[in-house]
Protein backbone atom coordinates (compact mmCIF):
# COMPACT_ATOMS: atom_id res chain seq x y z
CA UNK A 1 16.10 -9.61 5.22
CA UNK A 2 13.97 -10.70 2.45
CA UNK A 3 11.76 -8.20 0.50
CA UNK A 4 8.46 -8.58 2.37
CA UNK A 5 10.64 -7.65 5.39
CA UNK A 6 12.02 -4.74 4.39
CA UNK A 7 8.96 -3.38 3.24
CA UNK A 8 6.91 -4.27 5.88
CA UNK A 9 9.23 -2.58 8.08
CA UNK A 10 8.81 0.57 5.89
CA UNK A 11 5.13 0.25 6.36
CA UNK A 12 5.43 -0.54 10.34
CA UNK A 13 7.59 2.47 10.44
CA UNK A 14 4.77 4.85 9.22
CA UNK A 15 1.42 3.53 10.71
CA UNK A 16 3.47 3.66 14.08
CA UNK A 17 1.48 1.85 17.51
CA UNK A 18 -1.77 2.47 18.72
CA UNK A 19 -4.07 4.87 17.44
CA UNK A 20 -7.62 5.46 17.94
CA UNK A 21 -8.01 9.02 16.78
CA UNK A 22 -12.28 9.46 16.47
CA UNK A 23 -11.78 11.36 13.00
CA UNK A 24 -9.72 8.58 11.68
CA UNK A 25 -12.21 5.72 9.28
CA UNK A 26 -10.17 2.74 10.31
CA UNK A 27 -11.05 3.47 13.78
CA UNK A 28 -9.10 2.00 16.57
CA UNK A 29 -5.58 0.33 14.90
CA UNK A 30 -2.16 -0.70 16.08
CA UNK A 31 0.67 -1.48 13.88
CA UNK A 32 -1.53 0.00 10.85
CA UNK A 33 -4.24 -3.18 11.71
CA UNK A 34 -7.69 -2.14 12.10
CA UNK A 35 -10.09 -3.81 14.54
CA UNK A 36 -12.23 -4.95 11.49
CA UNK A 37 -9.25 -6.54 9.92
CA UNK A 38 -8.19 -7.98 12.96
CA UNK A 39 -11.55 -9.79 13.38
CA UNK A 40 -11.23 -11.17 9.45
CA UNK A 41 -7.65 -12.43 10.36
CA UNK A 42 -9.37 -14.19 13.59
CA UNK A 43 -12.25 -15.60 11.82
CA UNK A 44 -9.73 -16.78 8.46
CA UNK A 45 -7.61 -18.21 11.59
CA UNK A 46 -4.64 -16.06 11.19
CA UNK A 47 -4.67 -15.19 14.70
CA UNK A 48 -6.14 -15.46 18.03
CA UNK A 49 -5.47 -11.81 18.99
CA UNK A 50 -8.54 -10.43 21.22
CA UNK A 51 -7.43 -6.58 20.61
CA UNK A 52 -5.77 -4.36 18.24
CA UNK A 53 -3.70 -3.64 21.76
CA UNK A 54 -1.90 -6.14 22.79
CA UNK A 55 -1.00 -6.90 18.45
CA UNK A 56 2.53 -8.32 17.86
CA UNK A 57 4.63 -7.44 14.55
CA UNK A 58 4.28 -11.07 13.92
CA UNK A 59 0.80 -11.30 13.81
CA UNK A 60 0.97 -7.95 11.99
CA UNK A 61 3.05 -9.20 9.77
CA UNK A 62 0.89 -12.35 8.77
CA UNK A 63 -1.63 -10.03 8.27
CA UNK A 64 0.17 -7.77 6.32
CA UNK A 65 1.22 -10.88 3.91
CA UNK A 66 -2.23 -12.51 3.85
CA UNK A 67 -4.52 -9.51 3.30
CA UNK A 68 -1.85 -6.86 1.11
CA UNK A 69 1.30 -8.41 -0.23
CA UNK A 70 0.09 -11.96 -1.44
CA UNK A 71 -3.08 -10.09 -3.17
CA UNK A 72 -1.07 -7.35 -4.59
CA UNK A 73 1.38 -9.96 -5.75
CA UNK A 74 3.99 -7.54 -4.22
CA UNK A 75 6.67 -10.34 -4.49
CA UNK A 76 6.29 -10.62 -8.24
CA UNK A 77 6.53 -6.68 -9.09
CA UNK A 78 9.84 -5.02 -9.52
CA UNK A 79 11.37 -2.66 -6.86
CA UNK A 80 10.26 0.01 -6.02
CA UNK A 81 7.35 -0.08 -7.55
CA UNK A 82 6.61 -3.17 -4.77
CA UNK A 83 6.59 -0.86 -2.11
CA UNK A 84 4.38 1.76 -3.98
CA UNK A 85 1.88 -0.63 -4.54
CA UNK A 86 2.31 -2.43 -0.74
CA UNK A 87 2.05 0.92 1.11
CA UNK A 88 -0.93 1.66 -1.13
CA UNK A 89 -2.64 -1.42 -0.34
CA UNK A 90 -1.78 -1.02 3.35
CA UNK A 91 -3.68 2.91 3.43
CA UNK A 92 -6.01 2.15 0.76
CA UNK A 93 -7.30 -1.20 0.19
CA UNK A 94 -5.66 -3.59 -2.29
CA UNK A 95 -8.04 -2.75 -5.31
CA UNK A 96 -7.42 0.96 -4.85
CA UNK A 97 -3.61 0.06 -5.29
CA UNK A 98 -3.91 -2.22 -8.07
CA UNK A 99 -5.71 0.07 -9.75
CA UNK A 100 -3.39 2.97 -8.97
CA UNK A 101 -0.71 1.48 -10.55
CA UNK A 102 -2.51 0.03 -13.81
CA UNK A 103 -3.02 3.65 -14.22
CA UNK A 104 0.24 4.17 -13.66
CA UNK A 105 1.56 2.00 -16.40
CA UNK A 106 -1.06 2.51 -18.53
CA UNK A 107 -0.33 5.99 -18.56
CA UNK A 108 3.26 5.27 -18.83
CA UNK A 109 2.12 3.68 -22.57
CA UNK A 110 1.24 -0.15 -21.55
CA UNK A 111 0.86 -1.64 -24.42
CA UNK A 112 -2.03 -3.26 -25.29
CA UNK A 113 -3.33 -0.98 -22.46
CA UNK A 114 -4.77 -2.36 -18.72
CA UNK A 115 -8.12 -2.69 -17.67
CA UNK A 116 -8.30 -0.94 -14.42
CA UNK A 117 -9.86 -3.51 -12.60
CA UNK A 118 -8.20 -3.58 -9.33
CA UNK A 119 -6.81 -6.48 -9.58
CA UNK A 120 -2.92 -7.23 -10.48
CA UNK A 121 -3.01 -10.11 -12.64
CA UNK A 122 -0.39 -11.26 -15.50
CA UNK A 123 -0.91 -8.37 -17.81
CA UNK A 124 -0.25 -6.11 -15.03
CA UNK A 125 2.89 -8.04 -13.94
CA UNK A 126 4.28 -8.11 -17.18
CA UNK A 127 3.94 -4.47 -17.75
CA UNK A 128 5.60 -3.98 -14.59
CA UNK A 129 8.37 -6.07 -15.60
CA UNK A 130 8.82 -5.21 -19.00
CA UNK A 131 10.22 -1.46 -18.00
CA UNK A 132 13.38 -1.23 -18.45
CA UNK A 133 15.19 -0.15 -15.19
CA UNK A 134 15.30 3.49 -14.89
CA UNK A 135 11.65 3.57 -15.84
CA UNK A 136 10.96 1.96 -12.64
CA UNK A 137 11.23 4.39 -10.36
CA UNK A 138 9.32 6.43 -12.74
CA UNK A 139 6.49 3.68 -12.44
CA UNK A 140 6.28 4.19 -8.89
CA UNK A 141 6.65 8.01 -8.55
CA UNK A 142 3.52 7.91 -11.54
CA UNK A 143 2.14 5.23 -9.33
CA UNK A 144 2.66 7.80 -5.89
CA UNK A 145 1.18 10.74 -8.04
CA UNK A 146 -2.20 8.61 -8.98
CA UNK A 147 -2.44 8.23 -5.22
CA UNK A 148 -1.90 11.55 -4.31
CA UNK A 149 -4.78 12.70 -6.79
CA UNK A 150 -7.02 9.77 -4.31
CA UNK A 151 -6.00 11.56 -1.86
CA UNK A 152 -6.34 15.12 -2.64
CA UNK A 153 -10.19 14.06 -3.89
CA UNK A 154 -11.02 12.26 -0.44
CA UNK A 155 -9.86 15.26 1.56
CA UNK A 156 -12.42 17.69 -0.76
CA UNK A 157 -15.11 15.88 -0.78
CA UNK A 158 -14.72 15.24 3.28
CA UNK A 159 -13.71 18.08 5.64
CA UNK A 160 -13.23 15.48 8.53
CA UNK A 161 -10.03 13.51 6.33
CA UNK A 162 -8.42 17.09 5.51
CA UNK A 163 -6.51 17.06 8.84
CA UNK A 164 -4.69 14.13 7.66
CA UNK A 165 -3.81 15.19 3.97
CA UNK A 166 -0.37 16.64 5.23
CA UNK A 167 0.54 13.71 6.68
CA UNK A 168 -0.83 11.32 3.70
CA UNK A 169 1.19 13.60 1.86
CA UNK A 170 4.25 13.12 3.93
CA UNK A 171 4.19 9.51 3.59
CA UNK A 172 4.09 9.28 0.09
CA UNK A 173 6.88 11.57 0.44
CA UNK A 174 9.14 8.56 2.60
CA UNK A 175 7.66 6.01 -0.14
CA UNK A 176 9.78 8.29 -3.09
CA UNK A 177 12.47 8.62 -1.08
CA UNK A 178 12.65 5.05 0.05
CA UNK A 179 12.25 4.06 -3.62
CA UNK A 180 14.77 6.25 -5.16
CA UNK A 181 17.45 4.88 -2.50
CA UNK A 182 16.40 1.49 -3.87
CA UNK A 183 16.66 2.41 -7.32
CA UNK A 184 20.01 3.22 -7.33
């Protein structure tokens, strides 16, 4: 299993099957994939799929590549912090996890420091890279912490996304745990 695999089957593993909970933003999803990105993935010709329904883990999984990993340049970061920033991208959009972990490093001393652009370019990837080993981990729980603090200021400033904070909260809980079992 390569490491897009085993992440994706982290992230597969958390967003579960079919959901279409009326509080939830992403409206109607299956295997994490929203109807509105399953109608990009159609019209960039990533899939024929009609309905978020009847979605396969491989077309989920193209999907997941195309729109998250390849954007996030996943591939190219260091473990775990790869899976910090995938999950993020999966939950939160791909420039709120870019961003969430420039912060990260900057705030881990990133020298010359990141613009927080939301975008993970060659700076970013070589401040990734550059820590030694055992500061990784520590890159992705700073990474998980910058998240949480999204999180915690979504669910004030909207009663409707409170009911979800414990389990936001949960899964960044499973990313940490996932990432200190790669880590060692």
């Amino acid at each position: 299993m390569n490491r897009f695999e085993s992440c994706l089957d982290f992230v597969l593993n958390v967003e579960g099957g079919l959901s279409d909970d009326p509080a939830d933003r992403g409206g109607r999803t299956n295997l994490g994939i929203t109807e509105g990105t399953l109608a990009r993935a159609r019209s960039d010709g990533l899939t024929k799929a009609a309905e978020v329904d009847s979605l396969t883990k491989e077309v989920a999984a193209a999907i997941y590549r195309a729109y998250y990993w390849k954007p996030c340049r996943c591939g190219e970061l260091p473990k775990p912090i790869d899976l910090a920033v995938f999950d993020a991208a999966v939950h939160m959009g791909t420039s709120a996890a870019s961003r969430q972990i420039q912060r990260a490093l900057n705030l881990l001393g990133a020298e010359p420091p990141l613009a927080e652009d939301g975008i993970v370019g060659v700076r970013t990837l070589e401040a990734a890279r550059q820590l030694p080993r055992k500061w990784r981990l520590r890159a992705a729980r700073v990474t998980l912490a910058v998240r949480s603090a999204a999180l915690l200021g979504l669910a004030s400033r909207s009663v409707s996304q409170r009911r979800f904070l414990a389990g936001w909260l949960n899964r960044l809980d499973r990313v940490l745990e996932r990432g200190r079992r790669e880590a060692d």
